[in-house]
N, C-alpha and C. Protein backbone atom coordinates (compact mmCIF):
# COMPACT_ATOMS: atom_id res chain seq x y z
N UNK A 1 88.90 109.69 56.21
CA UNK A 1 87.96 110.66 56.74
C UNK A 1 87.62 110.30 58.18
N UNK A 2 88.07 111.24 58.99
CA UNK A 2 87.56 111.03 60.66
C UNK A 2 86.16 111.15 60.75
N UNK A 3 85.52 109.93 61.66
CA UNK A 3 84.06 110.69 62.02
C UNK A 3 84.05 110.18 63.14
N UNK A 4 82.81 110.63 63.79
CA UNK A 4 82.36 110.09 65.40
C UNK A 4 80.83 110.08 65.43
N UNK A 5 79.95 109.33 65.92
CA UNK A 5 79.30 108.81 66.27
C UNK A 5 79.02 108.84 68.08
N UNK A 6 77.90 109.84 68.25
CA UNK A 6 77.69 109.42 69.59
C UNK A 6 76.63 108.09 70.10
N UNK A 7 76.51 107.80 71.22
CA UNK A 7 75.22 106.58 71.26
C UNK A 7 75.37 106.33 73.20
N UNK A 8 73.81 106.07 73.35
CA UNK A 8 73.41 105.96 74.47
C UNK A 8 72.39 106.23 74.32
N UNK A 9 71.36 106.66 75.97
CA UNK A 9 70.40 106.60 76.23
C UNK A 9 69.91 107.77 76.01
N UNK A 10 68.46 108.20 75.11
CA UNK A 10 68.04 109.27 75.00
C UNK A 10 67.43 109.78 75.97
N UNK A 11 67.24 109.52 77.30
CA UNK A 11 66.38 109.60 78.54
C UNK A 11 66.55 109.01 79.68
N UNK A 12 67.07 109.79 80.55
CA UNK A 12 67.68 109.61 82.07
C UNK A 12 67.21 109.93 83.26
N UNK A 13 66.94 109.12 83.87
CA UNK A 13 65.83 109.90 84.91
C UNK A 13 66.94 110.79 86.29
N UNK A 14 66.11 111.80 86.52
CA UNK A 14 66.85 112.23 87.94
C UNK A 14 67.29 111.45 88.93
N UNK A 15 68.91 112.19 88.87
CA UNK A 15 69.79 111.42 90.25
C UNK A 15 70.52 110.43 89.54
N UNK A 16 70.23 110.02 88.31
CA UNK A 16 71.00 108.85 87.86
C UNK A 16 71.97 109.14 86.63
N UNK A 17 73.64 108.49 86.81
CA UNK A 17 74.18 108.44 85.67
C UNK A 17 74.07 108.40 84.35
N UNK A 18 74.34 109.75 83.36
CA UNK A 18 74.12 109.75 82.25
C UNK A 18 75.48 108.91 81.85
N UNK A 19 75.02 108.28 80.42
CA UNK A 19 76.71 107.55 79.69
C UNK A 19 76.44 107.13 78.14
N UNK A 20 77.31 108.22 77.66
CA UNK A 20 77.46 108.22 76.73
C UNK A 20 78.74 107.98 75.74
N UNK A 21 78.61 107.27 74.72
CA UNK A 21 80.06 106.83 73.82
C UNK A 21 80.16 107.75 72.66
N UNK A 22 81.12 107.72 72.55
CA UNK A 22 81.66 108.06 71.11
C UNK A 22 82.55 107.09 70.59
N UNK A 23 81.86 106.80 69.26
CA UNK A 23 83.05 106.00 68.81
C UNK A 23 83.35 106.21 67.14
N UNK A 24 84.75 106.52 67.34
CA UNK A 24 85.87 106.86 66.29
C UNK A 24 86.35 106.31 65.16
N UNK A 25 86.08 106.51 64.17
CA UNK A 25 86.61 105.98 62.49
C UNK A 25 87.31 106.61 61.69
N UNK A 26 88.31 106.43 61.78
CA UNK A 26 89.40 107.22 60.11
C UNK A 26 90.43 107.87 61.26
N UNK A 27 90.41 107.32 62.48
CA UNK A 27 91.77 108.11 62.94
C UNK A 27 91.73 107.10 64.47
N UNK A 28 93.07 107.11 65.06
CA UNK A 28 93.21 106.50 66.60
C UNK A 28 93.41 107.27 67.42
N UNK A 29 92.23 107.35 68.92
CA UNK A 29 92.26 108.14 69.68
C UNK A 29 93.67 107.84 70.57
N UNK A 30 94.26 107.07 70.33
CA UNK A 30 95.76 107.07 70.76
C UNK A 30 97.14 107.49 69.87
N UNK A 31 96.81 108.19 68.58
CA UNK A 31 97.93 109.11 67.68
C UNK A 31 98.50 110.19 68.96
N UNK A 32 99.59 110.75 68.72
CA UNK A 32 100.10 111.45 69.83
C UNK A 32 99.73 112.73 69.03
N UNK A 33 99.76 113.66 69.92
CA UNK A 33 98.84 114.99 69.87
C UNK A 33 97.43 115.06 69.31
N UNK A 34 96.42 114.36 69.31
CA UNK A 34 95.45 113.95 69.38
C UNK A 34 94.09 114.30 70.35
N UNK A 35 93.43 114.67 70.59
CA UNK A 35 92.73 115.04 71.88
C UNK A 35 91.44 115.05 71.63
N UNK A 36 90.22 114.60 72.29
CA UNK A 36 88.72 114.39 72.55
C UNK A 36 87.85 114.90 73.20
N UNK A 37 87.13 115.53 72.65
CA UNK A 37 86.14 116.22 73.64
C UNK A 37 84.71 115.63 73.78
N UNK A 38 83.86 116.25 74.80
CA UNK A 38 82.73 116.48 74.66
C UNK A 38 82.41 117.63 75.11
N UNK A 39 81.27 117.57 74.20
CA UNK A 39 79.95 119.19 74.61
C UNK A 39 78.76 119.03 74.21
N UNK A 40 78.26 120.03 75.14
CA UNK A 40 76.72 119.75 75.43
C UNK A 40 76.27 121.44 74.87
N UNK A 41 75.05 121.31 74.39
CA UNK A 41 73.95 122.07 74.30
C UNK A 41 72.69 122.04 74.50
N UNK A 42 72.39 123.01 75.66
CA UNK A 42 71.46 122.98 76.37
C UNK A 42 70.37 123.76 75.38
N UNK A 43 69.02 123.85 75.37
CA UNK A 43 68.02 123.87 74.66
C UNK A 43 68.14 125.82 75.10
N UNK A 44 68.17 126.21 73.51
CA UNK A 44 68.14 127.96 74.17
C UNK A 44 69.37 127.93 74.46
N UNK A 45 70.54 127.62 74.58
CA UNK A 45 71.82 128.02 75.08
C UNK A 45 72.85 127.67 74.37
N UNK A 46 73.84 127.94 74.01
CA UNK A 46 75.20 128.07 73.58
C UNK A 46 75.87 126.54 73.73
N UNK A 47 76.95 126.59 72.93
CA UNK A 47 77.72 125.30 73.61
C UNK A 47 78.75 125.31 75.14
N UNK A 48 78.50 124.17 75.35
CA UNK A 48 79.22 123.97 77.07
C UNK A 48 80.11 123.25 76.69
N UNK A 49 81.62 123.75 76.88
CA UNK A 49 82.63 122.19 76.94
C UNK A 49 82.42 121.50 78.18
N UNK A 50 82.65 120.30 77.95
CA UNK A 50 82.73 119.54 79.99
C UNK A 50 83.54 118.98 79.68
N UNK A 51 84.96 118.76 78.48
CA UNK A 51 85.83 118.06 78.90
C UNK A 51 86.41 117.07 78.20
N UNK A 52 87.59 117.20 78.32
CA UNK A 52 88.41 116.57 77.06
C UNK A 52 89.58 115.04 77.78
N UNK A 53 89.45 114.39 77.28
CA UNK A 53 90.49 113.15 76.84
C UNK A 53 91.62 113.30 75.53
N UNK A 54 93.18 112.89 76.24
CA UNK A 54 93.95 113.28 75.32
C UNK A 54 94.51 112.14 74.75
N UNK A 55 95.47 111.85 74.05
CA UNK A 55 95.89 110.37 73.28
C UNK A 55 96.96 109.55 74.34
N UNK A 56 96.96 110.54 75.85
CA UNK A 56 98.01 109.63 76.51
C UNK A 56 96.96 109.16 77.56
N UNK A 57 95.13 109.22 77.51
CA UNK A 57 94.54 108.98 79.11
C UNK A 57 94.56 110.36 79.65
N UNK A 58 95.46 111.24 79.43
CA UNK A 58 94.92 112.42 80.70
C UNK A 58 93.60 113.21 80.21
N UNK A 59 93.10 113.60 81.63
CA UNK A 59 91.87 114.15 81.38
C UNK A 59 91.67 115.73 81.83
N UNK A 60 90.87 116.69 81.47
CA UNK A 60 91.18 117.68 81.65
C UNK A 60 89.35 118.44 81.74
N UNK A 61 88.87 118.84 82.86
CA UNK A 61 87.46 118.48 83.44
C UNK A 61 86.95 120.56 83.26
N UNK A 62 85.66 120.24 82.50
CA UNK A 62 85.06 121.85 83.16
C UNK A 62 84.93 122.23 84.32
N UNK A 63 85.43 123.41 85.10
CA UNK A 63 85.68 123.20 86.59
C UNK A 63 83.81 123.20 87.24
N UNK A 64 82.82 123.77 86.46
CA UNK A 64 81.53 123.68 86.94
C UNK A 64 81.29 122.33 87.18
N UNK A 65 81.87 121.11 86.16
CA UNK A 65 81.24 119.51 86.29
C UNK A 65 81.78 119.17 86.15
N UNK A 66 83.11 119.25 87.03
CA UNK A 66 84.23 118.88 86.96
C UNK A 66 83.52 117.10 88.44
N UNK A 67 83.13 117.93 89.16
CA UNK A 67 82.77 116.88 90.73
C UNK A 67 81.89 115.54 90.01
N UNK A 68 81.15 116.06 88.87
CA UNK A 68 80.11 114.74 88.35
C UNK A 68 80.34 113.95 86.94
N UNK A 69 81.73 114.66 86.33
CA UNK A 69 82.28 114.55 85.10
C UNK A 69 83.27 113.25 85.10
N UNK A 70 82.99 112.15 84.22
CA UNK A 70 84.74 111.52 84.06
C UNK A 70 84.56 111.00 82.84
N UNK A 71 85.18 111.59 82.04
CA UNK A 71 85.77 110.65 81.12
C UNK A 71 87.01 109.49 80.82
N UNK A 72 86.03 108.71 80.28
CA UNK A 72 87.75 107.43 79.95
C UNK A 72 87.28 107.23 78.03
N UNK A 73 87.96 105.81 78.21
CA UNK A 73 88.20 105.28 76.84
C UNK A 73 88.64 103.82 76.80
N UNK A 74 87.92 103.37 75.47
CA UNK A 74 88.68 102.01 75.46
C UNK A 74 89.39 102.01 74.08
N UNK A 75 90.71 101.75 73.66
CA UNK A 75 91.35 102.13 73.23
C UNK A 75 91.20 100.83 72.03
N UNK A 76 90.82 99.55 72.74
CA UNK A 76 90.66 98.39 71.55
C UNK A 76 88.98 98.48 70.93
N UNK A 77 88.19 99.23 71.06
CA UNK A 77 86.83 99.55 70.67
C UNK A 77 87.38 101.05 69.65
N UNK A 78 88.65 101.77 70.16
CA UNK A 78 88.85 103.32 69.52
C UNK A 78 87.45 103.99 69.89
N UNK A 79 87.36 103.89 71.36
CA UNK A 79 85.89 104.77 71.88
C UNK A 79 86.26 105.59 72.66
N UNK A 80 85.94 106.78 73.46
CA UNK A 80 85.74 107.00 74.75
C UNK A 80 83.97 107.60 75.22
N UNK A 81 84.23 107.67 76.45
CA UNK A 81 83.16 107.36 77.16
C UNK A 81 82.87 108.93 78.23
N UNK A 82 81.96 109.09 78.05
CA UNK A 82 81.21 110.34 79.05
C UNK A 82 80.27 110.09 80.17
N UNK A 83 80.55 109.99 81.10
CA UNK A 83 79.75 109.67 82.50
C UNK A 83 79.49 111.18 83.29
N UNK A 84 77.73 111.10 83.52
CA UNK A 84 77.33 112.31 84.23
C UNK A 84 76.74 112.20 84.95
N UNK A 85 77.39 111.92 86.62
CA UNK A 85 76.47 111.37 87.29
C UNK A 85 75.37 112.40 88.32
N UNK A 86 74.96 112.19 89.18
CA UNK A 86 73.43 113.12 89.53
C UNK A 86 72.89 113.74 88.86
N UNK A 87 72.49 113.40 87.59
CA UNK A 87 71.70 114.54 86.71
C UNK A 87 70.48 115.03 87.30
N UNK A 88 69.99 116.26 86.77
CA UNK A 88 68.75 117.22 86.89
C UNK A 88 68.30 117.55 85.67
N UNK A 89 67.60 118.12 85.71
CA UNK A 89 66.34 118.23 84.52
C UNK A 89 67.35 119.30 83.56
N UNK A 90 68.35 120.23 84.13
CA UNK A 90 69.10 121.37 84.03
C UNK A 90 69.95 120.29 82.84
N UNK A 91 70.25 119.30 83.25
CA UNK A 91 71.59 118.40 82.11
C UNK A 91 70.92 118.23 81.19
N UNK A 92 69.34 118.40 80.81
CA UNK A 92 69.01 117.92 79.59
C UNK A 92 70.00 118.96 78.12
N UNK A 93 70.17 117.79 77.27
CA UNK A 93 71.08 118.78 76.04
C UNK A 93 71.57 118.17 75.12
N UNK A 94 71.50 118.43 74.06
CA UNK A 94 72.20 117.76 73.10
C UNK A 94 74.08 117.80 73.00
N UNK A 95 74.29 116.76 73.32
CA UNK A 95 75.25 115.80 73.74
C UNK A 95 76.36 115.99 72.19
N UNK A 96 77.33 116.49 71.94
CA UNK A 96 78.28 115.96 71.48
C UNK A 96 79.67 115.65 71.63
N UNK A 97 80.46 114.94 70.32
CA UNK A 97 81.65 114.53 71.03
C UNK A 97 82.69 114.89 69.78
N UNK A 98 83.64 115.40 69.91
CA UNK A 98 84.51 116.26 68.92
C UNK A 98 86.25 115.32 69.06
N UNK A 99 86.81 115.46 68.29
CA UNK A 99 88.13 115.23 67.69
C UNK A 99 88.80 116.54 66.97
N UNK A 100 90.11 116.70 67.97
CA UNK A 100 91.05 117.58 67.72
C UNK A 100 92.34 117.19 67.34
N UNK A 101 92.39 117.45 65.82
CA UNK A 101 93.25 116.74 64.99
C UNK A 101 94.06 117.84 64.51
N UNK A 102 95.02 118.57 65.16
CA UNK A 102 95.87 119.59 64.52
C UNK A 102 94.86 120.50 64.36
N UNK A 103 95.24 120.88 63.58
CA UNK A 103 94.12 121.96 62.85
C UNK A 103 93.39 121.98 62.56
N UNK A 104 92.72 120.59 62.93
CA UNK A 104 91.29 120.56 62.19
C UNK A 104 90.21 119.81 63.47
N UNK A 105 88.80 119.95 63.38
CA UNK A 105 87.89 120.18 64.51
C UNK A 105 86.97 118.90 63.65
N UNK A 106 86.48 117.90 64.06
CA UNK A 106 85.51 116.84 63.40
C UNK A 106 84.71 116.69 64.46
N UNK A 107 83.35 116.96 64.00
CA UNK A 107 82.39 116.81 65.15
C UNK A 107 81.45 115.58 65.05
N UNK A 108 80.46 115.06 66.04
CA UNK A 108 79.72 114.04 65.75
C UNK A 108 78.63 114.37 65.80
N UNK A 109 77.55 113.84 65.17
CA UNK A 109 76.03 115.07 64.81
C UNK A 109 75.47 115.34 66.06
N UNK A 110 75.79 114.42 67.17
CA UNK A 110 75.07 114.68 68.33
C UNK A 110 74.15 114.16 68.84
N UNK A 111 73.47 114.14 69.94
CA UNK A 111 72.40 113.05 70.57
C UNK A 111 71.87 113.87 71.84
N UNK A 112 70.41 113.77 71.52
CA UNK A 112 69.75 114.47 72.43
C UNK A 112 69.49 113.81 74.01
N UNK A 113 69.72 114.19 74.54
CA UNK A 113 69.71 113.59 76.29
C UNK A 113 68.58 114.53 77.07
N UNK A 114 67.73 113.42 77.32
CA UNK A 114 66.90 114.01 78.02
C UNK A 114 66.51 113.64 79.40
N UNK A 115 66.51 114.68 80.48
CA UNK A 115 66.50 114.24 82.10
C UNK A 115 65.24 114.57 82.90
N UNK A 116 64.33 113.38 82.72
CA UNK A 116 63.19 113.49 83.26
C UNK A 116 62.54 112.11 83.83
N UNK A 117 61.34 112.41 84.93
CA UNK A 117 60.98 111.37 85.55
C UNK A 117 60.23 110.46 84.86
């Protein structure tokens, strides 16, 4: 059974790097055709993709946060990693991180991020 687990800081102050993990059980984020996301939901709003990691390292960026977006991974932890840097009060959102396994979508319950002074 795949799951994910997000974890980090529930509270980020303005201007400073958000970073958040996911980390992966019942599958390797390095299987080939394999691929990782994250998304955010903003309070009142829909889901946002910002961006996926695939099982070879390439990365593939929302073009809105694409300039403050990077994802990586550490491959001997089976984690990857979400960095958001200059946040505003606007990035506050519940944070998740997804696995795209063929046909099938495994999500992680999510983690609320909040961007205030």
């Amino acid at each position: 059974q795949v799951q994910l687990q997000e974890s980090g800081p529930g509270l980020v102050k303005p201007s400073q790097t958000l970073s958040l993990t996911c980390t992966v059980s019942g599958a390797s984020i390095t299987t080939n055709d394999y691929y990782w996301t994250w998304i955010r939901q903003p309070p009142g709003k829909g889901l946002e993709w910002m961006g996926d990691i695939g099982y070879s390292g390439f990365t593939d960026y929302s073009p809105s946060l694409k300039s403050r977006t990077s994802i990586s991974r550490d491959t001997s932890k089976n984690q990857f990693t979400l960095q958001l840097s200059s946040v505003t009060p606007e990035d506050t959102a519940v944070y998740y991180c997804k696995a795209n396994i063929r046909f099938y979508e495994y999500w992680g319950q999510g983690t609320q991020v909040t961007v205030s002074s």
